[in-house]
Protein backbone atom coordinates (compact mmCIF):
# COMPACT_ATOMS: atom_id res chain seq x y z
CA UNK A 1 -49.22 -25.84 -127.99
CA UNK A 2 -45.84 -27.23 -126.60
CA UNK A 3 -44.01 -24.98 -124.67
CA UNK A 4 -40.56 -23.81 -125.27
CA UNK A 5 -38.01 -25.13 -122.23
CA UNK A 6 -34.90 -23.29 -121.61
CA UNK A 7 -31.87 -24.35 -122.39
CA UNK A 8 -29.24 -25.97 -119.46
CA UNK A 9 -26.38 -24.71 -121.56
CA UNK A 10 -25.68 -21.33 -122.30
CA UNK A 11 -25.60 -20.39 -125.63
CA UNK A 12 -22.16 -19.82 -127.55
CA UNK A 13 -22.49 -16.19 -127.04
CA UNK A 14 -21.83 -16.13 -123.49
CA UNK A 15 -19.52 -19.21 -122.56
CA UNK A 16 -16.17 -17.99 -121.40
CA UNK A 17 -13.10 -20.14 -120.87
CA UNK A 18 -13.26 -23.82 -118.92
CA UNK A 19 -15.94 -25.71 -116.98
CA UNK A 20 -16.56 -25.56 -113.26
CA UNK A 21 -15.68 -28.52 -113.24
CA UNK A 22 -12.36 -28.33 -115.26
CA UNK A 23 -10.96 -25.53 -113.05
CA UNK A 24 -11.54 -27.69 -110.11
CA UNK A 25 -10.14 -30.63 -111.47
CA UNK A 26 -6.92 -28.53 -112.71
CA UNK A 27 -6.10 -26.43 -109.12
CA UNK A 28 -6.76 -29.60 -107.40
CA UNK A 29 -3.96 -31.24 -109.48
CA UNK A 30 -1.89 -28.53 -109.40
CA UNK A 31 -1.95 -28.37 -105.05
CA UNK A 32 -1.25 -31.81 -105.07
CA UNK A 33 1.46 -31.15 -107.64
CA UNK A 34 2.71 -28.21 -105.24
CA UNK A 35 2.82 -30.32 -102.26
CA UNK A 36 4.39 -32.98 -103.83
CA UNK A 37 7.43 -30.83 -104.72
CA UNK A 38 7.55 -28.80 -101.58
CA UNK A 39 7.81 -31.62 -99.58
CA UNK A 40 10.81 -33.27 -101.65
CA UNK A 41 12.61 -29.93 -102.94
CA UNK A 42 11.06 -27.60 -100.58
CA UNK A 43 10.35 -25.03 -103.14
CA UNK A 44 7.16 -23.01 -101.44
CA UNK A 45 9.40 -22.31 -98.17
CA UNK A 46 10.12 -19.25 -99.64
CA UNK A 47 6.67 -18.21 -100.98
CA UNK A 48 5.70 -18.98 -97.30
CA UNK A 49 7.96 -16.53 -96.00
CA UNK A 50 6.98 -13.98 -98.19
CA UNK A 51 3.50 -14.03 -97.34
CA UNK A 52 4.05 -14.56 -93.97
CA UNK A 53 5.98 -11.48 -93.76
CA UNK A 54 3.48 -9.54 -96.22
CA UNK A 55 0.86 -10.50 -93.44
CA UNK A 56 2.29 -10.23 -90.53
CA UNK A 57 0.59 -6.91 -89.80
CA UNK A 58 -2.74 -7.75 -89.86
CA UNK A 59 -1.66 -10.99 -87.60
CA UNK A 60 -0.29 -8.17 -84.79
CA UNK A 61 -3.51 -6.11 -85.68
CA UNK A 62 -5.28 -8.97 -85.21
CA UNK A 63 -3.54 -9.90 -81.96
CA UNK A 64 -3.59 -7.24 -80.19
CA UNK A 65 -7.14 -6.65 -78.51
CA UNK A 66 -6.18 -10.23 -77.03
CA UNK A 67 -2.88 -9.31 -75.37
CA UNK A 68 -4.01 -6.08 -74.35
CA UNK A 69 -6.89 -8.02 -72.45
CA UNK A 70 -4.63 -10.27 -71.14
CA UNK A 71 -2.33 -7.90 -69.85
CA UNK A 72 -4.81 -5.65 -67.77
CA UNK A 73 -5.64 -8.52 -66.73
CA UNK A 74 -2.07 -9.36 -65.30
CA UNK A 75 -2.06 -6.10 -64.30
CA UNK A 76 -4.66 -6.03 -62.12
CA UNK A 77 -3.76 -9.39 -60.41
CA UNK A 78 -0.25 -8.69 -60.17
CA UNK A 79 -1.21 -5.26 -58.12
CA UNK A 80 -4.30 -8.20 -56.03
CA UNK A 81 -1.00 -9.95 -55.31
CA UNK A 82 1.13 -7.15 -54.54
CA UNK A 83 -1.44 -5.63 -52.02
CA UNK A 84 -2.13 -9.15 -50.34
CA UNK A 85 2.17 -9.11 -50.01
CA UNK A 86 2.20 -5.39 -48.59
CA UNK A 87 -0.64 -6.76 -46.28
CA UNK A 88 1.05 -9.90 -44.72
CA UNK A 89 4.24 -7.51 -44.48
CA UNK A 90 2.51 -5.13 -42.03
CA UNK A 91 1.32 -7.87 -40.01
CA UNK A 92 4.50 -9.09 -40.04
CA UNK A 93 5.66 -5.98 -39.41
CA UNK A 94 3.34 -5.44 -36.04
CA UNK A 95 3.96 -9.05 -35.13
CA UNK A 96 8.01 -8.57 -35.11
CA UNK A 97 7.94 -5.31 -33.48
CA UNK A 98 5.84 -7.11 -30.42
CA UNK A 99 8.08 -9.82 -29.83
CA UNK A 100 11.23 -7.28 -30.43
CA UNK A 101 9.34 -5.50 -27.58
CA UNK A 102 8.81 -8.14 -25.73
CA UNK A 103 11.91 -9.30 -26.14
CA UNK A 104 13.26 -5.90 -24.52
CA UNK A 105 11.59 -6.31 -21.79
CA UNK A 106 12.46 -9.59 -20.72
CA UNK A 107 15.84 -8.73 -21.36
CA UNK A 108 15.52 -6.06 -19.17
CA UNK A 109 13.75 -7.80 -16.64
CA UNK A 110 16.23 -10.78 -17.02
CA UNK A 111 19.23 -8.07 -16.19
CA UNK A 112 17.41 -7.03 -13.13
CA UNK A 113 16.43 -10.26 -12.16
CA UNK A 114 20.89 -11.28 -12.34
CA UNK A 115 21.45 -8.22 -10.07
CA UNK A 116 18.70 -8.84 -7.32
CA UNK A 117 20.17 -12.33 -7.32
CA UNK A 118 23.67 -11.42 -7.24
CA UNK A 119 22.60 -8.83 -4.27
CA UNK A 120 20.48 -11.66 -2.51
CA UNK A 121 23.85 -13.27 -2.41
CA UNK A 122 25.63 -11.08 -1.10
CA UNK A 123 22.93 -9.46 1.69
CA UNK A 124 23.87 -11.35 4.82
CA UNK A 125 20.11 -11.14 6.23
CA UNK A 126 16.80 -12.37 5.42
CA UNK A 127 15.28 -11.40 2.27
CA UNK A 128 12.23 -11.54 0.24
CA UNK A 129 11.80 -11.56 -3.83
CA UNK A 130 9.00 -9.49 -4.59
CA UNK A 131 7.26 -7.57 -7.62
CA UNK A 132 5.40 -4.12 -7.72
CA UNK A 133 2.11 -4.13 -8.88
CA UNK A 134 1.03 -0.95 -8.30
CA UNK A 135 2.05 2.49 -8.19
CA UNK A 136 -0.14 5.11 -5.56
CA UNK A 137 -2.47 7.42 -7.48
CA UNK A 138 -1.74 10.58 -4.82
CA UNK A 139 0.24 12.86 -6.63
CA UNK A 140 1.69 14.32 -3.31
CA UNK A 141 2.86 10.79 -2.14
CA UNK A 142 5.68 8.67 -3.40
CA UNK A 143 4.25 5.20 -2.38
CA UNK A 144 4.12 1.82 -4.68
CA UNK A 145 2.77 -1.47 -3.86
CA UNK A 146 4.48 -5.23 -3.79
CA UNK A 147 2.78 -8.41 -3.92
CA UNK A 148 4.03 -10.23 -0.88
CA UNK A 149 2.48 -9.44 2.74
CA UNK A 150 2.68 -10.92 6.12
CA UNK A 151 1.65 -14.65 4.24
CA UNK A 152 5.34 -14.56 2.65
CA UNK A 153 6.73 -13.01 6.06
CA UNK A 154 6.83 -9.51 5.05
CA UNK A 155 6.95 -7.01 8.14
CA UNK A 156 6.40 -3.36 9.57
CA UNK A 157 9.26 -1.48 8.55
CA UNK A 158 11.30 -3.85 6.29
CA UNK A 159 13.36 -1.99 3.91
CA UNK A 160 12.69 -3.03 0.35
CA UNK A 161 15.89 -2.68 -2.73
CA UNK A 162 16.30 -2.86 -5.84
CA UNK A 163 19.44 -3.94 -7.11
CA UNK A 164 20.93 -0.38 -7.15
CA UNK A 165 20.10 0.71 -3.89
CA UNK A 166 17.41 1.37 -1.04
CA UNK A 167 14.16 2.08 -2.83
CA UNK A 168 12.00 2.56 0.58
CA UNK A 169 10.67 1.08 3.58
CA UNK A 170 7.29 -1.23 4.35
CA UNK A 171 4.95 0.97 5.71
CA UNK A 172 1.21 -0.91 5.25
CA UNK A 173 1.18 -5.11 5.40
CA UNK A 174 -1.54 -6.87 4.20
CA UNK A 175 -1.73 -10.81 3.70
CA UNK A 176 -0.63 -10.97 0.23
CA UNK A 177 0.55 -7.12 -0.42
CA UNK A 178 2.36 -4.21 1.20
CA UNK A 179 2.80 -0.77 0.59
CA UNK A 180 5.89 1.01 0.15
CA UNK A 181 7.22 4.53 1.03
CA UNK A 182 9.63 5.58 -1.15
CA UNK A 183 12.54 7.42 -0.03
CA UNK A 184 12.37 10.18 -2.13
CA UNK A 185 8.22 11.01 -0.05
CA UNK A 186 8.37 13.66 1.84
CA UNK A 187 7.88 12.16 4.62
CA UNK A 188 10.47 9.50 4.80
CA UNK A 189 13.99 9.85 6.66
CA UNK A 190 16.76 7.36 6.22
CA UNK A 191 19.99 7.85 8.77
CA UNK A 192 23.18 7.69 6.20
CA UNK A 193 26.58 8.70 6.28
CA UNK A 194 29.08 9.51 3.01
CA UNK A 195 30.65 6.77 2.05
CA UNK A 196 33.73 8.78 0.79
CA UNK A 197 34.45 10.15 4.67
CA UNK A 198 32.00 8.17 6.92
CA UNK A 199 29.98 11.59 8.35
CA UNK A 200 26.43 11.18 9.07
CA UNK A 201 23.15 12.80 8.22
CA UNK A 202 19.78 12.36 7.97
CA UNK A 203 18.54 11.76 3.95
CA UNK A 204 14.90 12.92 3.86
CA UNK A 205 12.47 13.32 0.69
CA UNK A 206 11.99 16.84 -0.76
CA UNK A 207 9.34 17.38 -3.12
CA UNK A 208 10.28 20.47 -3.77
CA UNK A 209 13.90 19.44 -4.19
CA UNK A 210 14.91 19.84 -7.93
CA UNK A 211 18.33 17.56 -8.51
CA UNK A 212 16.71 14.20 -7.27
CA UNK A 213 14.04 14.58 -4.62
CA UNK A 214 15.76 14.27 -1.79
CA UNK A 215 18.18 16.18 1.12
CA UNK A 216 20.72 15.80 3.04
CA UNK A 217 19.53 17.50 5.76
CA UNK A 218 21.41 19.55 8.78
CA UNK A 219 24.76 19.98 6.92
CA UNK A 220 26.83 22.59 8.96
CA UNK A 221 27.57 25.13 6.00
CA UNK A 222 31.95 24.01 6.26
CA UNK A 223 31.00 20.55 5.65
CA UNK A 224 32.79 18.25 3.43
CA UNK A 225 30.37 16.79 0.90
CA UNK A 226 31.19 16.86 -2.28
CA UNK A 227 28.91 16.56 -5.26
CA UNK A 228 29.40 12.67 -6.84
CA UNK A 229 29.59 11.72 -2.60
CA UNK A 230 27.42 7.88 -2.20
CA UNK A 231 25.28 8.32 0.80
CA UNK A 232 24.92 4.74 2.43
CA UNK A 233 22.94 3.76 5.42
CA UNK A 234 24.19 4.12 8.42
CA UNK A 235 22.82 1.21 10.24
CA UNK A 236 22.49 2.76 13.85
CA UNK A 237 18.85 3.76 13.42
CA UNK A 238 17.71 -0.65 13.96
CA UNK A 239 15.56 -1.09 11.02
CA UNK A 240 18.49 -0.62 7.89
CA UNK A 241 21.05 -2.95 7.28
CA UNK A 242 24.30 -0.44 7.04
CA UNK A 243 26.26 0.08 3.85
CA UNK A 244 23.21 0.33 1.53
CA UNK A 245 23.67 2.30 -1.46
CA UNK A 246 20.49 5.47 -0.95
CA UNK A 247 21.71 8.58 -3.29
CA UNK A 248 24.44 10.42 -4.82
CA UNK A 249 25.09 13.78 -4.29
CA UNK A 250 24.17 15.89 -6.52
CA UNK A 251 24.29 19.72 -5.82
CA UNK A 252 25.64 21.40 -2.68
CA UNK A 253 24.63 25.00 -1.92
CA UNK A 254 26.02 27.05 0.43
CA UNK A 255 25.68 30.55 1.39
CA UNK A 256 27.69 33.34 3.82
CA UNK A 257 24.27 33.99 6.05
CA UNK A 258 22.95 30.34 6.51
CA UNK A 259 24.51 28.46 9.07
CA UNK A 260 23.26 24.77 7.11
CA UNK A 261 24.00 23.80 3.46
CA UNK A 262 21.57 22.52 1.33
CA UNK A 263 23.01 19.30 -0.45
CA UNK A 264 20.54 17.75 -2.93
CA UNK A 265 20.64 13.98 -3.65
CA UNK A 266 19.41 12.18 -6.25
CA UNK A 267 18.25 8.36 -5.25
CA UNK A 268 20.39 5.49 -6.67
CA UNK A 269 17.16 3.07 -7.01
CA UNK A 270 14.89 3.36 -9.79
CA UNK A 271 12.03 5.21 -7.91
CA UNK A 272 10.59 5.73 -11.03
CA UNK A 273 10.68 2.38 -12.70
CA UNK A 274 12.06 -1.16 -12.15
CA UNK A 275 9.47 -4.25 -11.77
CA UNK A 276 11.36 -6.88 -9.07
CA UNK A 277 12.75 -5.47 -5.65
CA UNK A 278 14.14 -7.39 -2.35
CA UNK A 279 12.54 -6.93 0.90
CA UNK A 280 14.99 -7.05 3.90
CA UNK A 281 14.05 -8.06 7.36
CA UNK A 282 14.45 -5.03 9.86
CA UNK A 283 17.42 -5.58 12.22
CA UNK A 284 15.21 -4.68 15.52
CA UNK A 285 12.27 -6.91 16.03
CA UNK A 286 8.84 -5.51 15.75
CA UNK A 287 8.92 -4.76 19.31
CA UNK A 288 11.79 -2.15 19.30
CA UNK A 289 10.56 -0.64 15.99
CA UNK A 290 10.32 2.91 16.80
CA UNK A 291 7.20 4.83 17.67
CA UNK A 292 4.62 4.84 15.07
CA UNK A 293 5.74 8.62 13.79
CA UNK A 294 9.25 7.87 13.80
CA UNK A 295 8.55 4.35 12.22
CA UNK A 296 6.75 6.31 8.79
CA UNK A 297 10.15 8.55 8.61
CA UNK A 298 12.27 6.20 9.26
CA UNK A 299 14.11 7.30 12.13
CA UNK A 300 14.61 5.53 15.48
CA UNK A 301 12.47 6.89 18.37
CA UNK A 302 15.52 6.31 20.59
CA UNK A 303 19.41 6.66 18.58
């Protein structure tokens, strides 16, 4: 029994318009047809636009998870960058504000160094350029150290300035320091005499004087001084050069049952400060220094 094979056509019943074939024969035509005349009249520039614009939408919806990506992504490196920036800034920042300190200082230390020399120039006596290295830790002292000692020529009893007056007086030598007593230590005594008038006294350190730390001391009660009055050495004790600038006068007090006034000074040097001072070479030799307790107050043993 032969069997039946099915048909490779359909039958009549169910064919419905053109081949396969045909229709791609016909659009392929027709494309080629289209491009043909766009190219030469340019007559699908405007279909173009139209669907461009109809679809223009979906090409944002489309686009959008990619620039949002992309800018977080600029985000975040923008704010890498802007921290790295802030960063380098504040070093900067520190950097600048050391060498603007540093700067300061040597300024300052330039504008002392110009006044010690002008004053070297002008002190008629031998003198040596010194720095202070160290300050006394005794809170009941006034005492600093220098780093020149008997090696540079540094001796017993030299007075030591800074360029705005006597700061104090050589009272320990080593080789290669000294101590200083400041004048405003209680137990230092520097003969002086008012500038303004030429009467003498005896400038001693107070620590209990308030306007300065330091006195004029034995001041008949009628006497002359005048607050604003520059106290200057004296010269007749043989260790201070005379005309040295020591204090100003700052307070005088006076009252009906005291037969002294009390006239506070404040010291013209920086006691408190300063970095380069002068050390001055007594006017008496070692030998006629005065005795060893007169020597620490500065006084002569024999006026």
């Amino acid at each position: 029994m032969a069997f039946q094979t099915l048909e490779r056509t359909p039958p009549p019943f169910f064919r419905q318009g053109p081949s396969a074939f045909t229709r791609l024969a016909f659009y392929a035509a027709l494309s080629l047809l289209l491009m043909a005349m766009d190219a030469r009249w340019h007559l699908v520039s405007p279909l173009r636009r139209v669907i461009a614009t109809v679809i223009e939408p979906a090409v944002q919806i489309a686009r959008a998870p990619g620039l949002a990506l992309g800018a977080m992504a600029g985000y975040f490196e923008s704010l890498r960058e802007a921290q790295q920036d802030a960063d380098a800034q504040r070093k900067a920042n520190v950097q600048l504000a050391l060498k603007a300190e540093l700067a300061s200082q040597l300024q300052s230390e330039n504008a002392s160094l110009r006044a010690l020399l002008k004053l070297k120039q002008s002190v008629p006596i031998h003198s040596i350029a010194a720095e202070i290295v160290a300050q006394a830790s005794d809170p009941f002292s006034r005492k600093l150290f220098i780093d020149r000692g008997s090696l540079a020529g540094v001796t017993l009893g030299s007075p030591v300035i800074d360029e705005t007056g006597l700061l104090g007086q050589v009272t320990q030598v080593d080789p290669i320091s000294s101590q200083v007593t400041l004048v405003t230590d209680r137990d230092s005594a520097v003969p002086v005499e008012v500038a303004r008038d030429g009467q003498r006294g005896i400038l001693a350190g107070d620590a209990d004087a308030t306007a300065g730390g330091m006195e004029l001391r034995w001041q008949a009660s009628d006497t002359d001084v005048r607050v604003g009055d520059i106290l200057v050495t004296s010269g007749l004790d043989g260790i201070y050069p005379a005309g040295l600038a020591v204090a100003r006068v700052t307070e005088v007090q006076r009252r009906p049952d005291a037969a002294f006034a009390r006239v506070l000074c404040a010291p013209l040097a920086h006691v408190n400060g300063g970095r380069h001072v002068l050390v001055l070479k007594p006017l008496a030799p070692l030998a006629m220094a005065p005795a060893p307790a007169a020597a620490k107050r500065g006084v002569p043993a024999h006026p």
